[in-house]
C-alpha atoms as a PDB file:
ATOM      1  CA  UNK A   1      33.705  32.729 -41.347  1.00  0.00           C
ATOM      2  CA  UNK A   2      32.144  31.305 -38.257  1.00  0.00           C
ATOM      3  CA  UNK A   3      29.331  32.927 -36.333  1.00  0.00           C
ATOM      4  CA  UNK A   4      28.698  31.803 -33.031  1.00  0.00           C
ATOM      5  CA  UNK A   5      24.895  32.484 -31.521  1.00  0.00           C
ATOM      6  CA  UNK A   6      25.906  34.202 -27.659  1.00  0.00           C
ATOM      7  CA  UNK A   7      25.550  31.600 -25.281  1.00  0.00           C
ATOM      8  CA  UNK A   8      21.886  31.662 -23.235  1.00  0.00           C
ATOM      9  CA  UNK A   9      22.153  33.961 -20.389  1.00  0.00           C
ATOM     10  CA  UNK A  10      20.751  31.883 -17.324  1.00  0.00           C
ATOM     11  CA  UNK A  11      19.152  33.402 -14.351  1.00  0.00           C
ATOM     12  CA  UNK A  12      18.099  32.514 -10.811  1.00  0.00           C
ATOM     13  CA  UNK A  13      14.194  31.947  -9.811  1.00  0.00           C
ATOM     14  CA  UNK A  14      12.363  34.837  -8.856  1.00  0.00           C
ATOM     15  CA  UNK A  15      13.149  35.090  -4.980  1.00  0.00           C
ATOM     16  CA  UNK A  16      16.265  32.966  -5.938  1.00  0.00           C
ATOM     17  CA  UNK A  17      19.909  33.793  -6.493  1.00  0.00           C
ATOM     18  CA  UNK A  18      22.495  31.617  -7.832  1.00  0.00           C
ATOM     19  CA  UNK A  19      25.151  29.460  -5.743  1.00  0.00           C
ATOM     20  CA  UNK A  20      28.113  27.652  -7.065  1.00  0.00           C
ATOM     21  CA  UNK A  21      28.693  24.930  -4.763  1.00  0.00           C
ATOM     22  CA  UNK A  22      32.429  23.311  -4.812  1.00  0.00           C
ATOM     23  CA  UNK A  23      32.981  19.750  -4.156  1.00  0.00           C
ATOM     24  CA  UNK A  24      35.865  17.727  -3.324  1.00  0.00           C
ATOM     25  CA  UNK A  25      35.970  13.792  -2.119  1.00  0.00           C
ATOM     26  CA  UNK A  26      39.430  13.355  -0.569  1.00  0.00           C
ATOM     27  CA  UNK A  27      40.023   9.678   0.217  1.00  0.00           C
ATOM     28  CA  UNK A  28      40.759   8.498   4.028  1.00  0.00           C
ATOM     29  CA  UNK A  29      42.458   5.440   5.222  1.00  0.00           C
ATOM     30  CA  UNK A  30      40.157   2.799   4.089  1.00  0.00           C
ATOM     31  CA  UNK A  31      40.703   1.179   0.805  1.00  0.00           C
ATOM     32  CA  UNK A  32      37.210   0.610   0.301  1.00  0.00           C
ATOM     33  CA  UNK A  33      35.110   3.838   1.523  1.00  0.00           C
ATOM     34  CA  UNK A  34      31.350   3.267   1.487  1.00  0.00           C
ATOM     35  CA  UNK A  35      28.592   4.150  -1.614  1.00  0.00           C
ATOM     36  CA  UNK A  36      27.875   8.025  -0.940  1.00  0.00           C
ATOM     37  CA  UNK A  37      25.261  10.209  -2.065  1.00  0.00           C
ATOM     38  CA  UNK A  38      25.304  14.047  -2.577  1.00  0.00           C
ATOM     39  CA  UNK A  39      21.205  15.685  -2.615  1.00  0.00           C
ATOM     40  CA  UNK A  40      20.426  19.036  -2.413  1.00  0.00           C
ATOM     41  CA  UNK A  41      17.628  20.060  -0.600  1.00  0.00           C
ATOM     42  CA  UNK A  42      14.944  23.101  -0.510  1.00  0.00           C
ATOM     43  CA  UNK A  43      11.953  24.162  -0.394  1.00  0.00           C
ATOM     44  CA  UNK A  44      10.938  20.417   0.514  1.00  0.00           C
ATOM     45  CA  UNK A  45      11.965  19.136  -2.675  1.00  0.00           C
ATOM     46  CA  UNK A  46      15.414  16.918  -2.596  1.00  0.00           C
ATOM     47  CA  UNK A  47      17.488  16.408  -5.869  1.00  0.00           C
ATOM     48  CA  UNK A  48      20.352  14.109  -6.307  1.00  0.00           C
ATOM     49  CA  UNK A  49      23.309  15.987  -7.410  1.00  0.00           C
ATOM     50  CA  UNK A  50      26.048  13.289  -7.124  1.00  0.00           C
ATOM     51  CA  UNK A  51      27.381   9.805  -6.534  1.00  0.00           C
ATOM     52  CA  UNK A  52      30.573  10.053  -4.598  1.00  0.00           C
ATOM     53  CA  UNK A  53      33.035   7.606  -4.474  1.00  0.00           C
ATOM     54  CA  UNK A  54      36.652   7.157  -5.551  1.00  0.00           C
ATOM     55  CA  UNK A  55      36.210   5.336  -9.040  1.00  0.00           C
ATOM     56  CA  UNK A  56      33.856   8.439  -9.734  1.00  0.00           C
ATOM     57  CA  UNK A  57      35.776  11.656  -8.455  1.00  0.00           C
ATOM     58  CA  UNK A  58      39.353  10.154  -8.446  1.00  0.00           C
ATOM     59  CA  UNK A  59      41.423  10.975  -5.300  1.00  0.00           C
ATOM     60  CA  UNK A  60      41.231  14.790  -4.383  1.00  0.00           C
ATOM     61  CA  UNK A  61      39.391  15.172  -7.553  1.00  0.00           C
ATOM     62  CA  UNK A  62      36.949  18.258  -7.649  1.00  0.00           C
ATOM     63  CA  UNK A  63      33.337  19.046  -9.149  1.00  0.00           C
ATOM     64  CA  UNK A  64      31.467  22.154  -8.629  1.00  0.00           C
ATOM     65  CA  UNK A  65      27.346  22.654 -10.144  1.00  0.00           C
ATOM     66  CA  UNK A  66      25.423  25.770 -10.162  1.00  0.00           C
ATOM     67  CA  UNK A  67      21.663  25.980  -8.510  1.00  0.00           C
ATOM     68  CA  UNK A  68      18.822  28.477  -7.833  1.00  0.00           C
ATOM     69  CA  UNK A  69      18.373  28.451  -3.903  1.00  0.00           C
ATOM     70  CA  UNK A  70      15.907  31.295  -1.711  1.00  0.00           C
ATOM     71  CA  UNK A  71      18.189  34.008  -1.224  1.00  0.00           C
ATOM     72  CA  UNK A  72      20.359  33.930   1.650  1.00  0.00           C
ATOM     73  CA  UNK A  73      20.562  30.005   1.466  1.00  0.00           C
ATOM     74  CA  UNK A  74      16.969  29.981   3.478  1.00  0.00           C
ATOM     75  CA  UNK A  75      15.731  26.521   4.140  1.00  0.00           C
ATOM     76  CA  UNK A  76      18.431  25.060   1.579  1.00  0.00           C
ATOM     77  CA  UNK A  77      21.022  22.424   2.500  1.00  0.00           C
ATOM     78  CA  UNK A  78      23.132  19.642   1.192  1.00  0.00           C
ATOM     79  CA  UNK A  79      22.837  15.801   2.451  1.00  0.00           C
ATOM     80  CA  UNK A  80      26.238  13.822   1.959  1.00  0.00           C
ATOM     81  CA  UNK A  81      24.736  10.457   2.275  1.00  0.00           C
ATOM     82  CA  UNK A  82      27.419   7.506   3.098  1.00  0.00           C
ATOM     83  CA  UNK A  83      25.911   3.551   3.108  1.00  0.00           C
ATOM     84  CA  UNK A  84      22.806   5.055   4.152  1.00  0.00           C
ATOM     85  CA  UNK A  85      23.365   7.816   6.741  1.00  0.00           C
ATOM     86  CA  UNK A  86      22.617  11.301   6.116  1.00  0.00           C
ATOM     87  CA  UNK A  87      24.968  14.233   7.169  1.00  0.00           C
ATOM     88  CA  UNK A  88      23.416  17.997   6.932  1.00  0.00           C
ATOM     89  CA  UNK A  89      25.832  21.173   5.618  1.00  0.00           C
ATOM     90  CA  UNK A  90      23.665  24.069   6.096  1.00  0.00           C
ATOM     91  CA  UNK A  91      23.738  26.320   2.752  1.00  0.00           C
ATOM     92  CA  UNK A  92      21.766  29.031   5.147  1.00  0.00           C
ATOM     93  CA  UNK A  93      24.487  29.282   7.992  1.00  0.00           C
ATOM     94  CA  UNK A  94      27.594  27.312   6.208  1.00  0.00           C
ATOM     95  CA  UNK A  95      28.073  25.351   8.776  1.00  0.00           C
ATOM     96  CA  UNK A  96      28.180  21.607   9.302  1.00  0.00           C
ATOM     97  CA  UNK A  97      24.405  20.456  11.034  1.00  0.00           C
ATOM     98  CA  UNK A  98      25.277  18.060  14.327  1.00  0.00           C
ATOM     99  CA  UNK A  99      25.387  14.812  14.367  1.00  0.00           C
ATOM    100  CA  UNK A 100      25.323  12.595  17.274  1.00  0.00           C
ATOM    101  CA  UNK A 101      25.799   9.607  15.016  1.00  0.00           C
ATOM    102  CA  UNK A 102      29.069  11.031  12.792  1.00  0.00           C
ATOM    103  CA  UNK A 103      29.880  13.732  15.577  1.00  0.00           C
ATOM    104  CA  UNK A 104      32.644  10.639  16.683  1.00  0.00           C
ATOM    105  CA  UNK A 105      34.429  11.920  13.299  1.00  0.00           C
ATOM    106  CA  UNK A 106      35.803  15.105  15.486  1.00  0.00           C
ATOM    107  CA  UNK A 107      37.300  13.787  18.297  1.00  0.00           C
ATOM    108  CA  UNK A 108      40.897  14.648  18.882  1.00  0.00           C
ATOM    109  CA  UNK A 109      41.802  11.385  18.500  1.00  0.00           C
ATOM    110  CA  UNK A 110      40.692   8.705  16.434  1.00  0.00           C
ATOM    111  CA  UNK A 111      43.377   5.839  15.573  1.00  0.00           C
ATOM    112  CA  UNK A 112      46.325   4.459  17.410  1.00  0.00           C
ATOM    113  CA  UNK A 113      49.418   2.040  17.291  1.00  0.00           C
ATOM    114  CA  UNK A 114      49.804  -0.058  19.840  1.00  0.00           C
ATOM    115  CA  UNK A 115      52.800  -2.279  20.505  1.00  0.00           C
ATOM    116  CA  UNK A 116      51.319  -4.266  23.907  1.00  0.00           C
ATOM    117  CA  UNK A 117      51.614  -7.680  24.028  1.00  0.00           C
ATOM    118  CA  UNK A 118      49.002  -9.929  25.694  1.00  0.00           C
ATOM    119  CA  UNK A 119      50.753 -13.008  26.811  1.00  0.00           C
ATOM    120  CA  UNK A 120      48.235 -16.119  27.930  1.00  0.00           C
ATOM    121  CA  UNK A 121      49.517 -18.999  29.503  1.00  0.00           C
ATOM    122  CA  UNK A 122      51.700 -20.249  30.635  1.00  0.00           C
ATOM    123  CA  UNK A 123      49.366 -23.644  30.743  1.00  0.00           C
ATOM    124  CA  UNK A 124      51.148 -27.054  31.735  1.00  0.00           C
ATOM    125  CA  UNK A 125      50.718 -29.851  29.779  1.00  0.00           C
ATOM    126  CA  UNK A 126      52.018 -33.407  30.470  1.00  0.00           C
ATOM    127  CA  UNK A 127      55.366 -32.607  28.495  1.00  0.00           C
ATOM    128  CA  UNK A 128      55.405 -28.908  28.479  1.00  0.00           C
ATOM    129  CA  UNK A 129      54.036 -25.486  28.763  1.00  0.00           C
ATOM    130  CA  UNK A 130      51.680 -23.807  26.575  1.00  0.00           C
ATOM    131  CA  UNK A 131      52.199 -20.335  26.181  1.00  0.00           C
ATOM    132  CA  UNK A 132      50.353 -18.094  23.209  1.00  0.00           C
ATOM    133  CA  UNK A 133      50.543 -14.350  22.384  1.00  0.00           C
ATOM    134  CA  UNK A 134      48.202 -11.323  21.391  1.00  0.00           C
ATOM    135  CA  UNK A 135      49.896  -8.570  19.831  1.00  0.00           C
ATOM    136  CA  UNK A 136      48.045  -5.725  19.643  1.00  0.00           C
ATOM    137  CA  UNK A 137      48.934  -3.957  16.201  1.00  0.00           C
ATOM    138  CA  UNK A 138      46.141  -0.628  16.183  1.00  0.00           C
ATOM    139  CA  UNK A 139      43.255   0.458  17.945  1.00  0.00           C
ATOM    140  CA  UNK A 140      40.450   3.165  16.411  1.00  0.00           C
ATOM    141  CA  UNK A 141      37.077   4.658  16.863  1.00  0.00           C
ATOM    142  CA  UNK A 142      34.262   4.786  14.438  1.00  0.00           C
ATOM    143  CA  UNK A 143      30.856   5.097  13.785  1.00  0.00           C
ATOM    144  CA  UNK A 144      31.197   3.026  10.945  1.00  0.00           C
ATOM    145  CA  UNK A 145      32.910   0.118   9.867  1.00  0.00           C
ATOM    146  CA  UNK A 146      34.143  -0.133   6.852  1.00  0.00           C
ATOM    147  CA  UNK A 147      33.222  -3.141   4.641  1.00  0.00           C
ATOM    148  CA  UNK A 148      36.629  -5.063   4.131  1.00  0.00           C
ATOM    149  CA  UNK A 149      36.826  -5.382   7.850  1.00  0.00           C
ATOM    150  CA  UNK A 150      33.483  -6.744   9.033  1.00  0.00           C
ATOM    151  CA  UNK A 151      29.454  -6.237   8.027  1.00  0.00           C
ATOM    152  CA  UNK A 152      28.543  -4.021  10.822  1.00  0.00           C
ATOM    153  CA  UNK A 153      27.895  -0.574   9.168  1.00  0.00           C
ATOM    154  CA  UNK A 154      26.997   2.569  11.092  1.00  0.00           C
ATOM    155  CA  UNK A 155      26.451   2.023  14.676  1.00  0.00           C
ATOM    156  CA  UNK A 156      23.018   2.706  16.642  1.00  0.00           C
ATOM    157  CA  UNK A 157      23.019   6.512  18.336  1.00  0.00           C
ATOM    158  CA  UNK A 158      24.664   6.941  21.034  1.00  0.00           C
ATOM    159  CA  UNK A 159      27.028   4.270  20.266  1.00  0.00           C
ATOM    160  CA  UNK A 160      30.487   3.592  18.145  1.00  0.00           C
ATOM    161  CA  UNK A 161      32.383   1.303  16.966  1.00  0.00           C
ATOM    162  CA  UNK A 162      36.037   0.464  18.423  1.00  0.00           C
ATOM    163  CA  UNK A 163      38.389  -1.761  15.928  1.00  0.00           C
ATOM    164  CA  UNK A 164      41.087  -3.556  17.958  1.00  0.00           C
ATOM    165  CA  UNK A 165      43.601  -5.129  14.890  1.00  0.00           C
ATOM    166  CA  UNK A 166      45.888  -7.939  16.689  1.00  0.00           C
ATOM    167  CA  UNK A 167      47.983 -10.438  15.718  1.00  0.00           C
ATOM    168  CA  UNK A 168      47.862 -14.150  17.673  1.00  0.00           C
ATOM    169  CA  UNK A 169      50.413 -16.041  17.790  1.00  0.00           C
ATOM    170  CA  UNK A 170      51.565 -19.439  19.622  1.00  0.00           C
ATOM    171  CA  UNK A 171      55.090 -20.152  21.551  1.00  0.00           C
ATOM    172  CA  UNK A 172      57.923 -20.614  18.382  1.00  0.00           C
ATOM    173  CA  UNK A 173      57.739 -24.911  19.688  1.00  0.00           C
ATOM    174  CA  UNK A 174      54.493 -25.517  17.815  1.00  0.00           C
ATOM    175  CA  UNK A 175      54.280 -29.750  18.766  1.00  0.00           C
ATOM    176  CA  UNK A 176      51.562 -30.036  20.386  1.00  0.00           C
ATOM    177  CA  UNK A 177      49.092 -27.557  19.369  1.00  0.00           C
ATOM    178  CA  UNK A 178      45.864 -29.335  17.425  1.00  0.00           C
ATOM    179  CA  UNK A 179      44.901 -27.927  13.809  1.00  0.00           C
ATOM    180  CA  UNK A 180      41.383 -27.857  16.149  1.00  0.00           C
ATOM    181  CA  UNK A 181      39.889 -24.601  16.286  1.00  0.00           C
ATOM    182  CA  UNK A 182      40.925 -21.830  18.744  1.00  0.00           C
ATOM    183  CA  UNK A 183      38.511 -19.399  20.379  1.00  0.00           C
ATOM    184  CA  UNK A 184      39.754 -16.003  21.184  1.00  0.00           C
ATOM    185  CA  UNK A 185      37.363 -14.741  23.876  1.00  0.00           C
ATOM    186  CA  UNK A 186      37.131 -10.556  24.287  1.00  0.00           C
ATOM    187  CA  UNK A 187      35.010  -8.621  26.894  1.00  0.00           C
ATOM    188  CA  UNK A 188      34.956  -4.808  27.202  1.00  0.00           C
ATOM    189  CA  UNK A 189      34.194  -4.118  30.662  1.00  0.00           C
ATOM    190  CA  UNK A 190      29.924  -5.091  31.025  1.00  0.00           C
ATOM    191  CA  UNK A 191      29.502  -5.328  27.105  1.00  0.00           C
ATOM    192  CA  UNK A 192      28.750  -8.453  25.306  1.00  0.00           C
ATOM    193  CA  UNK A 193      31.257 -10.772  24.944  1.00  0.00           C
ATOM    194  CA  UNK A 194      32.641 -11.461  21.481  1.00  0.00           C
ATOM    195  CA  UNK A 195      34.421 -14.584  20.325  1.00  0.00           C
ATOM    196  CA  UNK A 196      36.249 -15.397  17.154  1.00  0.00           C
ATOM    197  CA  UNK A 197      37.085 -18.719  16.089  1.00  0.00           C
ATOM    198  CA  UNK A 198      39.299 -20.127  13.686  1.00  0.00           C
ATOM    199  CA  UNK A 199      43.075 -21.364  13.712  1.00  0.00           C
ATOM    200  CA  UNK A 200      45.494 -18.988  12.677  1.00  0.00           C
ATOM    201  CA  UNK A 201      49.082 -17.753  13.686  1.00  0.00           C
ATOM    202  CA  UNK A 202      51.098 -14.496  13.090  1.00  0.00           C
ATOM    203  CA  UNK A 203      48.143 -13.281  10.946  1.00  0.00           C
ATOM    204  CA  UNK A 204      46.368  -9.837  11.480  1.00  0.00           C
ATOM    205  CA  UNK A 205      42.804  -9.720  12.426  1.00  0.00           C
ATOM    206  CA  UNK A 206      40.293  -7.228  13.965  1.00  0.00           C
ATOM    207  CA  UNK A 207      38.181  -7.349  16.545  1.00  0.00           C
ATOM    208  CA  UNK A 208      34.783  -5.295  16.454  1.00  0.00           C
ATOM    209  CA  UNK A 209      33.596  -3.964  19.708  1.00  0.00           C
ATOM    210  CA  UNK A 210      30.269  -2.134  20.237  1.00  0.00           C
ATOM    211  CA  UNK A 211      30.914   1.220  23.079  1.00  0.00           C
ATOM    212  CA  UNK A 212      29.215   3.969  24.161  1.00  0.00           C
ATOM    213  CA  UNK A 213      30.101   6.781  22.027  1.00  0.00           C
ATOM    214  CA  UNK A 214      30.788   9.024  25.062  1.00  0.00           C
ATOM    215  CA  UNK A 215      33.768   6.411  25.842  1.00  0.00           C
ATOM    216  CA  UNK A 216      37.409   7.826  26.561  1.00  0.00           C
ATOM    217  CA  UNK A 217      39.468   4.748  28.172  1.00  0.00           C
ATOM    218  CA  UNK A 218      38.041   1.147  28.313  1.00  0.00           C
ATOM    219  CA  UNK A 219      39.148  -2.154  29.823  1.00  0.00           C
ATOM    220  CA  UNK A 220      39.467  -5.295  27.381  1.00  0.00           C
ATOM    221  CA  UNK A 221      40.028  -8.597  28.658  1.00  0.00           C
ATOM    222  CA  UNK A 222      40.834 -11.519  26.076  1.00  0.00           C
ATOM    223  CA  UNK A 223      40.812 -14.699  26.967  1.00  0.00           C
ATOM    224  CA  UNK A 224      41.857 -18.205  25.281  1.00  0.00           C
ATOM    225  CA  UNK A 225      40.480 -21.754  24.486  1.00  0.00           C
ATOM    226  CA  UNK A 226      42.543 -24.128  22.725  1.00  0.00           C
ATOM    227  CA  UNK A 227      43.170 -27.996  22.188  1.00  0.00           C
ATOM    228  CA  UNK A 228      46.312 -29.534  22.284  1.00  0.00           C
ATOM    229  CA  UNK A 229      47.563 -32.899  20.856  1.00  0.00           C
ATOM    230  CA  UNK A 230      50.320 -34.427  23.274  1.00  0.00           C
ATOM    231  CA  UNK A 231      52.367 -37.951  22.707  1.00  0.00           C
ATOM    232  CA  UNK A 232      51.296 -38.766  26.482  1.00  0.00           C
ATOM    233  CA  UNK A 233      48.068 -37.363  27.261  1.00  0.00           C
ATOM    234  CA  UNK A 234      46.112 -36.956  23.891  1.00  0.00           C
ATOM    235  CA  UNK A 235      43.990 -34.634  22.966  1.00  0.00           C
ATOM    236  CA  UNK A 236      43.075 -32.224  25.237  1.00  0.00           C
ATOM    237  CA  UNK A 237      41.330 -28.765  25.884  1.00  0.00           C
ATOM    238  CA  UNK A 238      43.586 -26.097  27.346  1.00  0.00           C
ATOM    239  CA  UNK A 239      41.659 -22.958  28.957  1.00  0.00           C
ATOM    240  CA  UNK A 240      43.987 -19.725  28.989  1.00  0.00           C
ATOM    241  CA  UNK A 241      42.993 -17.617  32.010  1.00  0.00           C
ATOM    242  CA  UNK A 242      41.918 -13.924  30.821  1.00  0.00           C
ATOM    243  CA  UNK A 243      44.335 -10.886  31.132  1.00  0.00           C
ATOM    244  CA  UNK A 244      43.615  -7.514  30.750  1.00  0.00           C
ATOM    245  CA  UNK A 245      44.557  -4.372  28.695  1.00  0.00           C
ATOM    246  CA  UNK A 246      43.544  -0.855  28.035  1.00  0.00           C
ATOM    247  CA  UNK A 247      42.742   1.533  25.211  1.00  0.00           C
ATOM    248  CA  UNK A 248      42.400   5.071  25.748  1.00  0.00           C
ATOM    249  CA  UNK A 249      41.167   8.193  23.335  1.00  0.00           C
ATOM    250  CA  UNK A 250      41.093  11.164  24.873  1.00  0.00           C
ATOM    251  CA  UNK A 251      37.699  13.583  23.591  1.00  0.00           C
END
């Protein structure tokens, strides 16, 4: 016969009471969501509870831990802690703490399709015309990027990220166009330009702007450089004049 000793009976700290905190990581769109850190925090000491991430919960997987807090939830909260950033869930008030930073998260609207097409050109050349096209695929809003698009991270405050994914392509009769690189110039209104350079057709790519985080419709101009290869004329530098589109999320 077996006799088993009653398990230990565990109580709160005096002052304390005991809270069972549920936890569930549910994965979003990217494929490669960021290192995140779970701490719990009071009475100005801060305690890692858990490292979140898919290969550690599993998708819509669940964990739950038991701790000794003031009563009430007084000066306790958790810190969910993605690449970095902290984000506050007060344990006093339940609520969410804000955030100007991941406060972009809430907007109504977040991602889009698009189905626009950019045409540049048409640009003469001594035997024909040079046309190209950018097809604009999706457009979304961040304040972080995620790392299998580009290295940017979390945006400064007050700022976000917008993700443009295109696809460039040139007119179906390739002769002519040089294995040269191309530069795809973008502008968003008075920001920075950006320009990406490679040589690539009917291949998706993104293109990283930095916006204030305030921003509900924006202006994008793209632009082209590229150098041709004719029987006649050579080689030769062919400057697509910008043309405009625009992108708008409503708050």
């Amino acid at each position: 016969m077996d006799i088993q000793q009653p398990e230990e009976e565990y109580v709160p700290a005096e002052g304390e009471e005991f809270f069972v905190i549920d936890l569930a990581f549910i994965s979003g769109d990217d494929t490669n969501p960021p290192p995140t850190e779970v701490y719990l925090e009071s009475d100005g000491s801060r305690r890692l509870v858990k490292n979140v991430s898919e290969t550690s919960f599993g998708q819509s997987a669940d964990t739950s831990f038991l701790a000794s807090l003031p009563s009430g939830g007084t000066g306790a909260s958790l810190l969910i802690t993605p690449d970095g950033h902290s984000q506050t869930f007060d344990l006093e008030t339940l609520e969410r703490v804000e955030d100007p930073l991941t406060d972009t998260y809430l907007r109504r609207v977040l991602r889009q399709d698009l189905s626009d097409v950019v045409s540049l050109g048409p640009v003469p050349g001594d035997e024909r015309e040079f046309t190209a096209d950018v097809r604009l695929r999706s457009a979304r809003i961040t304040p972080h990027v995620p790392t299998d698009i580009g290295p940017e991270r979390w945006a400064d405050e007050g700022r976000m990220w917008l993700i443009v994914e295109y696809e460039y392509s040139v007119d179906s009769d390739k002769a002519g166009w040089s294995l040269s690189n191309t530069t795809l110039t973008w502008q968003v209104e008075d920001e920075p330009q950006v320009n990406q350079e490679g040589r690539w057709w009917n291949q998706r790519r993104h293109v990283i702007f930095d916006v204030p985080a305030e921003m509900e419709k924006v202006e994008i101009s793209v632009a082209l450089v590229a150098e041709v290869n004719e029987l006649v004329a050579g080689a030769s530098v062919k400057t697509f004049s910008p043309k405009d589109f625009e992108v708008t999320f409503g708050q």
